[in-house]
PDB file of N, CA and C in Angstrom:
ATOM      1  N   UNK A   1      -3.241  -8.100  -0.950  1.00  0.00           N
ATOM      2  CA  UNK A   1      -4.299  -7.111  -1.010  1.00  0.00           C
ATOM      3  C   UNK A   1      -3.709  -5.806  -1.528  1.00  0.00           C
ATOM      4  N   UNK A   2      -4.621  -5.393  -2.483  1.00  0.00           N
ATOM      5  CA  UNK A   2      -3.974  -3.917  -3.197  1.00  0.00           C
ATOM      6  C   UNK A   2      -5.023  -2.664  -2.704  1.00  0.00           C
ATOM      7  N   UNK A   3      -4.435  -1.316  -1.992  1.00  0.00           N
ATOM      8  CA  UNK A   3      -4.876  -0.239  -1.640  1.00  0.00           C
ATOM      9  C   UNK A   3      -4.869   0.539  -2.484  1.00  0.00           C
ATOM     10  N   UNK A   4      -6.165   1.300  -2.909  1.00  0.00           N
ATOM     11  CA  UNK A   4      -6.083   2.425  -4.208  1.00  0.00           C
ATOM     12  C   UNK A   4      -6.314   3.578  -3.788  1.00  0.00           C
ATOM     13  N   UNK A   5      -5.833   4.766  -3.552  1.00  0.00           N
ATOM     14  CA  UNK A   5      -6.880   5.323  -2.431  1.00  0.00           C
ATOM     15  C   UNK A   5      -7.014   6.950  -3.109  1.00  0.00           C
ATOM     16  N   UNK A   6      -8.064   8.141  -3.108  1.00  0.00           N
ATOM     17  CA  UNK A   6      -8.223   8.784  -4.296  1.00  0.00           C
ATOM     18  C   UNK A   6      -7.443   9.849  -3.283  1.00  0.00           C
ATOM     19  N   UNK A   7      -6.852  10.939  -4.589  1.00  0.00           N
ATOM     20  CA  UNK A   7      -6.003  12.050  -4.349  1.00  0.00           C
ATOM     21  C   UNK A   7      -6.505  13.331  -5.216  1.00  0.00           C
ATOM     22  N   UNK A   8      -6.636  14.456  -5.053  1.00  0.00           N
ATOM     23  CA  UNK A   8      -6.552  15.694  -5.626  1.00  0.00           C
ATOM     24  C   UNK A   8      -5.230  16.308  -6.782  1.00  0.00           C
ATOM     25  N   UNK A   9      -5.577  16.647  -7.768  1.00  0.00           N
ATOM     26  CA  UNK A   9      -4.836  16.943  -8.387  1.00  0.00           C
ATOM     27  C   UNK A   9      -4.087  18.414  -7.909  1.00  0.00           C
ATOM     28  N   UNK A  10      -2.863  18.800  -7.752  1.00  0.00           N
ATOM     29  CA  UNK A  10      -2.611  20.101  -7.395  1.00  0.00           C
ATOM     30  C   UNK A  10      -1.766  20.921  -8.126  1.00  0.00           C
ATOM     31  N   UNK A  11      -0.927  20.351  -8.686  1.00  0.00           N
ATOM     32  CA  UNK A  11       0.330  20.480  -9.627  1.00  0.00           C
ATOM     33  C   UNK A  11       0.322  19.552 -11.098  1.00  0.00           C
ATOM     34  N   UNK A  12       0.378  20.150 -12.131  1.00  0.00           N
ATOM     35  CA  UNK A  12       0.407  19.265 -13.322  1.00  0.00           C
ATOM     36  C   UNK A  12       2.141  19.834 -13.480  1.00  0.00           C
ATOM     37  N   UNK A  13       2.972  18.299 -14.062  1.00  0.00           N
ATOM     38  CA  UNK A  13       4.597  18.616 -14.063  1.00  0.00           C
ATOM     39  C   UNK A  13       4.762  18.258 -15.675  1.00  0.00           C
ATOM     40  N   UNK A  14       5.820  18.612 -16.274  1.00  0.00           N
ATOM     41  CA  UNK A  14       6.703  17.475 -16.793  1.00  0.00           C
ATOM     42  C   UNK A  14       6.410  16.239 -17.056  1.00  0.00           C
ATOM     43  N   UNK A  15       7.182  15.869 -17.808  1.00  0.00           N
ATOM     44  CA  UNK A  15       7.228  13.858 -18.030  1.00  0.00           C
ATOM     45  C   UNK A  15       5.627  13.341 -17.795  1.00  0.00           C
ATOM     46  N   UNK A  16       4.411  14.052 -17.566  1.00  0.00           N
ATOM     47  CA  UNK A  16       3.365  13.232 -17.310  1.00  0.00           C
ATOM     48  C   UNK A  16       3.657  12.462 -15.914  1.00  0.00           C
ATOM     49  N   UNK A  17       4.214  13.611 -14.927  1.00  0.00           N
ATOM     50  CA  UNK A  17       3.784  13.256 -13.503  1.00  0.00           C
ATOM     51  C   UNK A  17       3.110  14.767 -12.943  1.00  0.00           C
ATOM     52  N   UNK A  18       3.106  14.512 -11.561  1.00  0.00           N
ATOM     53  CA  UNK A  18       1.835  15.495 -11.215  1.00  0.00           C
ATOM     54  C   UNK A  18       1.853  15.181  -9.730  1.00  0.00           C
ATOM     55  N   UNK A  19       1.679  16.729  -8.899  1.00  0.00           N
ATOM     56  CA  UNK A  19       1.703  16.519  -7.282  1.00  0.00           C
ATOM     57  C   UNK A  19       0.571  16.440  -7.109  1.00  0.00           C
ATOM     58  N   UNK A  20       0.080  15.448  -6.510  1.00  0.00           N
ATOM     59  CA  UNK A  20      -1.388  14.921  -5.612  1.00  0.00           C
ATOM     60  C   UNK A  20      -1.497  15.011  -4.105  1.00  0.00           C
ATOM     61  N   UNK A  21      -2.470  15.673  -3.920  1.00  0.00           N
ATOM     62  CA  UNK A  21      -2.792  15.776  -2.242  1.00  0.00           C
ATOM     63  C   UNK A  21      -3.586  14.403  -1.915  1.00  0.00           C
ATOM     64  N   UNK A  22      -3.030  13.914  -0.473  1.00  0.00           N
ATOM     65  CA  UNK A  22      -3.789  12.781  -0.100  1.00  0.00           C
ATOM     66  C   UNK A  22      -4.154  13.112   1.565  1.00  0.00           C
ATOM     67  N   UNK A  23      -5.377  13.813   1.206  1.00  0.00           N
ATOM     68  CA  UNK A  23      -5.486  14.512   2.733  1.00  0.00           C
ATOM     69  C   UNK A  23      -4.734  15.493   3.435  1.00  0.00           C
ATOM     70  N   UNK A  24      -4.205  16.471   2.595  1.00  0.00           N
ATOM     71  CA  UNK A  24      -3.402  16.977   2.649  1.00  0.00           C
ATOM     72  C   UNK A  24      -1.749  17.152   2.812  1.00  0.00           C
ATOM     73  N   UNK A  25      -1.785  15.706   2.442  1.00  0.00           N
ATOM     74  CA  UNK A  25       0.000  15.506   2.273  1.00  0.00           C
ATOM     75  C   UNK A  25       0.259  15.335   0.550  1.00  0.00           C
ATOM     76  N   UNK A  26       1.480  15.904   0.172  1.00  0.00           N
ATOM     77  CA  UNK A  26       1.656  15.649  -1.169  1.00  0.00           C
ATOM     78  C   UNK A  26       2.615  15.376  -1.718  1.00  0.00           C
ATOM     79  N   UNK A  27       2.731  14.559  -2.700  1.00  0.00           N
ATOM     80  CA  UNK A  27       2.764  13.291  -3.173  1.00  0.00           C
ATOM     81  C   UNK A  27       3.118  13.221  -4.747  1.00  0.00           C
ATOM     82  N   UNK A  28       4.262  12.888  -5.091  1.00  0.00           N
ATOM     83  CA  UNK A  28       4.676  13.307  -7.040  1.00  0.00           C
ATOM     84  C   UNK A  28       4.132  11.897  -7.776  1.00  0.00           C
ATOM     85  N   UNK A  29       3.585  12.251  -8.490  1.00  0.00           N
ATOM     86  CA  UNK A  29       3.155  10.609  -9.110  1.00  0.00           C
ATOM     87  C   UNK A  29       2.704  10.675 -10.753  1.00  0.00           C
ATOM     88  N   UNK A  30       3.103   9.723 -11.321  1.00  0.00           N
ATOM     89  CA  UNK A  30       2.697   9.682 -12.827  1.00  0.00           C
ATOM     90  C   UNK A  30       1.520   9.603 -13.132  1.00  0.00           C
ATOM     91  N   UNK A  31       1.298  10.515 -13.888  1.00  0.00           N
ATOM     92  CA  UNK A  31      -0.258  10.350 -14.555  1.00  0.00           C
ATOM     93  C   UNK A  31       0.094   9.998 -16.165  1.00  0.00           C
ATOM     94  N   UNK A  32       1.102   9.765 -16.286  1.00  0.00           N
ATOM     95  CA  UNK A  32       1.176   8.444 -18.234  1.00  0.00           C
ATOM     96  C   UNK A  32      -0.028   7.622 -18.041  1.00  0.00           C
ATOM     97  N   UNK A  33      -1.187   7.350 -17.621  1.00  0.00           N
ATOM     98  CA  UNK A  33      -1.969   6.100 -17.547  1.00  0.00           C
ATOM     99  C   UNK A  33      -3.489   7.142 -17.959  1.00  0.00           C
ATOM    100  N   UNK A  34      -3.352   8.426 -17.879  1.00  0.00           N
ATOM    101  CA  UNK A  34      -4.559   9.673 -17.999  1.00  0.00           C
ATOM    102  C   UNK A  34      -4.266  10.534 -18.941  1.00  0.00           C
ATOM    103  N   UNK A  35      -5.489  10.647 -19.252  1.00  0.00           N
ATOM    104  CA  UNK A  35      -5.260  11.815 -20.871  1.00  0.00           C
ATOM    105  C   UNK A  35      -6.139  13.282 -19.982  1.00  0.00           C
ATOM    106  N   UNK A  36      -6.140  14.062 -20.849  1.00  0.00           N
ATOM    107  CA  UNK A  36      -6.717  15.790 -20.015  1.00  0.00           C
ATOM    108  C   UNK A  36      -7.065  15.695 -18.797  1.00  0.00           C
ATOM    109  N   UNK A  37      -5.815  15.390 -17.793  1.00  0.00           N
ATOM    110  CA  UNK A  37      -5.642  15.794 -16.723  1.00  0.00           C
ATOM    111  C   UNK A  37      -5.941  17.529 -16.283  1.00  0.00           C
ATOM    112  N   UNK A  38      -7.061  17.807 -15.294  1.00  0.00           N
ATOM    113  CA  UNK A  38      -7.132  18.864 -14.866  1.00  0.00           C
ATOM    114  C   UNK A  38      -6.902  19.546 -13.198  1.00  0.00           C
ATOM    115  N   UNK A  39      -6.068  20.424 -12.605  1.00  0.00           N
ATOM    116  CA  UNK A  39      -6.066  20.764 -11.409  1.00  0.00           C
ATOM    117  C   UNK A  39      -7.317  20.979 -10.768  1.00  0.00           C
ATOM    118  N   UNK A  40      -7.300  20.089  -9.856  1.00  0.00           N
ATOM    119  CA  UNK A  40      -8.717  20.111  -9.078  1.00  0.00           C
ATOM    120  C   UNK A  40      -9.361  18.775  -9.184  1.00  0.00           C
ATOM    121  N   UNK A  41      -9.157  17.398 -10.552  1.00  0.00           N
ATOM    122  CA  UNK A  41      -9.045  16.470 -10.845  1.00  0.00           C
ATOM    123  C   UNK A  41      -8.983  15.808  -9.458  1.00  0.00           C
ATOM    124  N   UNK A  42     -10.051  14.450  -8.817  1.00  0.00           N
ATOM    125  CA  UNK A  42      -9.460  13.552  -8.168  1.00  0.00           C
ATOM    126  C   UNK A  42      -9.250  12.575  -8.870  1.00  0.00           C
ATOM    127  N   UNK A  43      -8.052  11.651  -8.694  1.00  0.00           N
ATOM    128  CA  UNK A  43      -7.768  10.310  -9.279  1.00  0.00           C
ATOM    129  C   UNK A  43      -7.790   9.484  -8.594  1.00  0.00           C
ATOM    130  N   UNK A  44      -7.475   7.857  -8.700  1.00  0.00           N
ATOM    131  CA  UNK A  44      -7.432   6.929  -7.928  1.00  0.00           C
ATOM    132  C   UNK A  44      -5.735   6.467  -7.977  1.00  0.00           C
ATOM    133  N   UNK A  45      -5.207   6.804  -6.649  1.00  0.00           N
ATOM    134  CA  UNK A  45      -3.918   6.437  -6.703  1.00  0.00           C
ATOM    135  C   UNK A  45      -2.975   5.385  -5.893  1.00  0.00           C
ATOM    136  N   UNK A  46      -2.314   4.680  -6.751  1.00  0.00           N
ATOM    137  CA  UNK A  46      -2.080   3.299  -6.193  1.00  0.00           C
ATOM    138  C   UNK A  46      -0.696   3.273  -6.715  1.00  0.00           C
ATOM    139  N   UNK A  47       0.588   3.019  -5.853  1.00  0.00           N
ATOM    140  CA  UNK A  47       1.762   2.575  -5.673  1.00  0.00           C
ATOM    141  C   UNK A  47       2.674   3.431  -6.948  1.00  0.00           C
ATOM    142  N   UNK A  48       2.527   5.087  -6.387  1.00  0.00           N
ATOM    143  CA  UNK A  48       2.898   6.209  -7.505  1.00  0.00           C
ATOM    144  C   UNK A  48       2.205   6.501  -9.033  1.00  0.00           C
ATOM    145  N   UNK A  49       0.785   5.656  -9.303  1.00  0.00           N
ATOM    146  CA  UNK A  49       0.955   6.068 -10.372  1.00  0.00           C
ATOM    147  C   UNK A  49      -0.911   6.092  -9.900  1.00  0.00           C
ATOM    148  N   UNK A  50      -1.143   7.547 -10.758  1.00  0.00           N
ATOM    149  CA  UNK A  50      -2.713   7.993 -11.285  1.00  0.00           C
ATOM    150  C   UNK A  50      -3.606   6.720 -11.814  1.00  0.00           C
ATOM    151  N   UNK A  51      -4.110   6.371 -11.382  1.00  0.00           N
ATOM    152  CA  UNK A  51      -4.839   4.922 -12.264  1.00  0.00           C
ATOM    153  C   UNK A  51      -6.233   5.323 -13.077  1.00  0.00           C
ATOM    154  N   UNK A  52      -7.147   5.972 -12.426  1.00  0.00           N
ATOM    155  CA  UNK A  52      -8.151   6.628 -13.113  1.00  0.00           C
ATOM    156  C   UNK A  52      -9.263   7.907 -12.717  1.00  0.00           C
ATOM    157  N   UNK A  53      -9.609   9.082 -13.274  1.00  0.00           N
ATOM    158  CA  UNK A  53     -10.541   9.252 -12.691  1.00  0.00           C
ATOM    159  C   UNK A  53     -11.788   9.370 -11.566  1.00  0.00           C
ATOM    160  N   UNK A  54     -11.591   9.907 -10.509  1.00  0.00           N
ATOM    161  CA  UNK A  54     -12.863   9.484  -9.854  1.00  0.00           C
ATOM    162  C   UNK A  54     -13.622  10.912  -9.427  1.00  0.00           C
ATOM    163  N   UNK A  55     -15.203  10.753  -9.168  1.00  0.00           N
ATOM    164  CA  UNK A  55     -16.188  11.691  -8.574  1.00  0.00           C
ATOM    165  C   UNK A  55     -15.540  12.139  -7.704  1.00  0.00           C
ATOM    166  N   UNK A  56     -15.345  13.484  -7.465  1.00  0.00           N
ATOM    167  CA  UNK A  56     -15.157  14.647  -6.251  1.00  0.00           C
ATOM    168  C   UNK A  56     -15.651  13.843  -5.038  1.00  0.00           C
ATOM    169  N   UNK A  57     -17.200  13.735  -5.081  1.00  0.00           N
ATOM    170  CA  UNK A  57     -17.605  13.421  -4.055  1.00  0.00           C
ATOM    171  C   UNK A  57     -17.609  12.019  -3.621  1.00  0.00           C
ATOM    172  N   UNK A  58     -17.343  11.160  -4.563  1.00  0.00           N
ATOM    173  CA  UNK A  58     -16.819   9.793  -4.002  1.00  0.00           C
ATOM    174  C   UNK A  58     -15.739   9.592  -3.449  1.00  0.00           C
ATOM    175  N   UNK A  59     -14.513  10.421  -4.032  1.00  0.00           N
ATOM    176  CA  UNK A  59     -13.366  10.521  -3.473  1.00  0.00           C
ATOM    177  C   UNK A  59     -13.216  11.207  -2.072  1.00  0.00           C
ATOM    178  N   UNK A  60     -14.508  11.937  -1.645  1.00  0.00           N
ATOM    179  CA  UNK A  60     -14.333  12.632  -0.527  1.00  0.00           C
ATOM    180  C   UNK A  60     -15.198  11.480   0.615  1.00  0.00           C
ATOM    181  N   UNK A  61     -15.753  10.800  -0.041  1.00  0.00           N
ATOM    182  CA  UNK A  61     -16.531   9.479   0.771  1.00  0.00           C
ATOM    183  C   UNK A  61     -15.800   8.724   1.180  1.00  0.00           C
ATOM    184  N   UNK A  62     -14.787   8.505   0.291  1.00  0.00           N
ATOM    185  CA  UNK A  62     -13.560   7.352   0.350  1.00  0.00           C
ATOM    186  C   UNK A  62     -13.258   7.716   1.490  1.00  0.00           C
ATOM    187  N   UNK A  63     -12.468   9.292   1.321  1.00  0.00           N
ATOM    188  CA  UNK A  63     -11.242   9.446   2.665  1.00  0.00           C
ATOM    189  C   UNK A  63     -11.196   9.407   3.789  1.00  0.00           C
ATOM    190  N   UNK A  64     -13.286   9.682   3.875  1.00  0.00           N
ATOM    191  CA  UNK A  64     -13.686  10.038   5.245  1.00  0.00           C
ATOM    192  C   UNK A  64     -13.798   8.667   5.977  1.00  0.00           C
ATOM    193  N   UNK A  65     -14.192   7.397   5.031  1.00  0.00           N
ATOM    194  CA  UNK A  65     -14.170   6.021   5.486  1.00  0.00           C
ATOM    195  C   UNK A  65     -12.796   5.854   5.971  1.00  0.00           C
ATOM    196  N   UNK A  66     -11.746   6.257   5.091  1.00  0.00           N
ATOM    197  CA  UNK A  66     -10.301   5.425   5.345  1.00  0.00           C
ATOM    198  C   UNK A  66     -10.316   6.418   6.886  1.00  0.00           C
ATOM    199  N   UNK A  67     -10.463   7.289   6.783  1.00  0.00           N
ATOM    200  CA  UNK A  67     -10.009   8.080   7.962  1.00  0.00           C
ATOM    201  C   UNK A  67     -10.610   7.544   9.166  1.00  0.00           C
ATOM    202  N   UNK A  68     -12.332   7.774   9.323  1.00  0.00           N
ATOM    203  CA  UNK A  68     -12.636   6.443  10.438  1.00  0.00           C
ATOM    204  C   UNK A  68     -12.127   4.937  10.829  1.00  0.00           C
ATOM    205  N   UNK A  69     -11.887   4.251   9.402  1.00  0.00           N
ATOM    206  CA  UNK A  69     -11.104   3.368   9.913  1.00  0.00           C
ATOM    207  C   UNK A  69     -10.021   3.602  10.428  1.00  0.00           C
ATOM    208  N   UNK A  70      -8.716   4.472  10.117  1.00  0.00           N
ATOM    209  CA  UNK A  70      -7.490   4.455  10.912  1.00  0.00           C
ATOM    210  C   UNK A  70      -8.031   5.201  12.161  1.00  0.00           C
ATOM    211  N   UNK A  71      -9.054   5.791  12.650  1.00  0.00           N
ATOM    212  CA  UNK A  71      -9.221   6.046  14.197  1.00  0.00           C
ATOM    213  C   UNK A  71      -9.725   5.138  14.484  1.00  0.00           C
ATOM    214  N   UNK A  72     -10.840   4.207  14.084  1.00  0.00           N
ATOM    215  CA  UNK A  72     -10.810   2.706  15.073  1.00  0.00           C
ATOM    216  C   UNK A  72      -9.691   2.167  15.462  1.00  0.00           C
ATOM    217  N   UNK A  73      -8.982   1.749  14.431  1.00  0.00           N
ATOM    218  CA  UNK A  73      -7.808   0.605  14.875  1.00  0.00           C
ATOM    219  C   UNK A  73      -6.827   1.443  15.620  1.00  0.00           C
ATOM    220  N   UNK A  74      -6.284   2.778  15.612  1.00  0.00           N
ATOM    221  CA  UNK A  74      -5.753   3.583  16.515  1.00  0.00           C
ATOM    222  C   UNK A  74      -6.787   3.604  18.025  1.00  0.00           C
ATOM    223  N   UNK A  75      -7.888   3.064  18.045  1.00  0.00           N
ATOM    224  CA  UNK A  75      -8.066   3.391  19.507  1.00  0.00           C
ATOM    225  C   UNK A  75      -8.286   2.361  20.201  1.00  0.00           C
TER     226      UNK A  75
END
């Protein structure tokens, strides 16, 4: 099973990587796979690397699911 899970753009670097917030932890990861990358950008990010694009507000749907799920199984 593969986890993709979306991140905030915060930092554009070098080499076509880039620091991503994932709920507020952050995170260096390649974006070589994205063209006009912008700060503020959410992407879909899976095992260091930017994979694509996603809605602000889907990405904020996502986190809030992943986040309920890790407090179920934590309780």
């Amino acid at each position: 099973m593969c986890l993709a899970i979306p991140a905030e753009v915060i930092e554009l670097l070098p080499d076509q990587m880039a620091r991503v917030s994932v709920d507020g932890v952050g995170k260096l990861v390649s974006v070589a796979l994205l063209d006009e990358l912008a700060i503020g950008d959410y992407v879909v990010l899976h095992v260091g690397f930017a994979l694509t694009r996603i809605d602000p507000e889907e990405a904020r749907r996502t986190l809030a699911l992943l986040g309920q799920l890790g407090a179920e199984v934590l309780a």
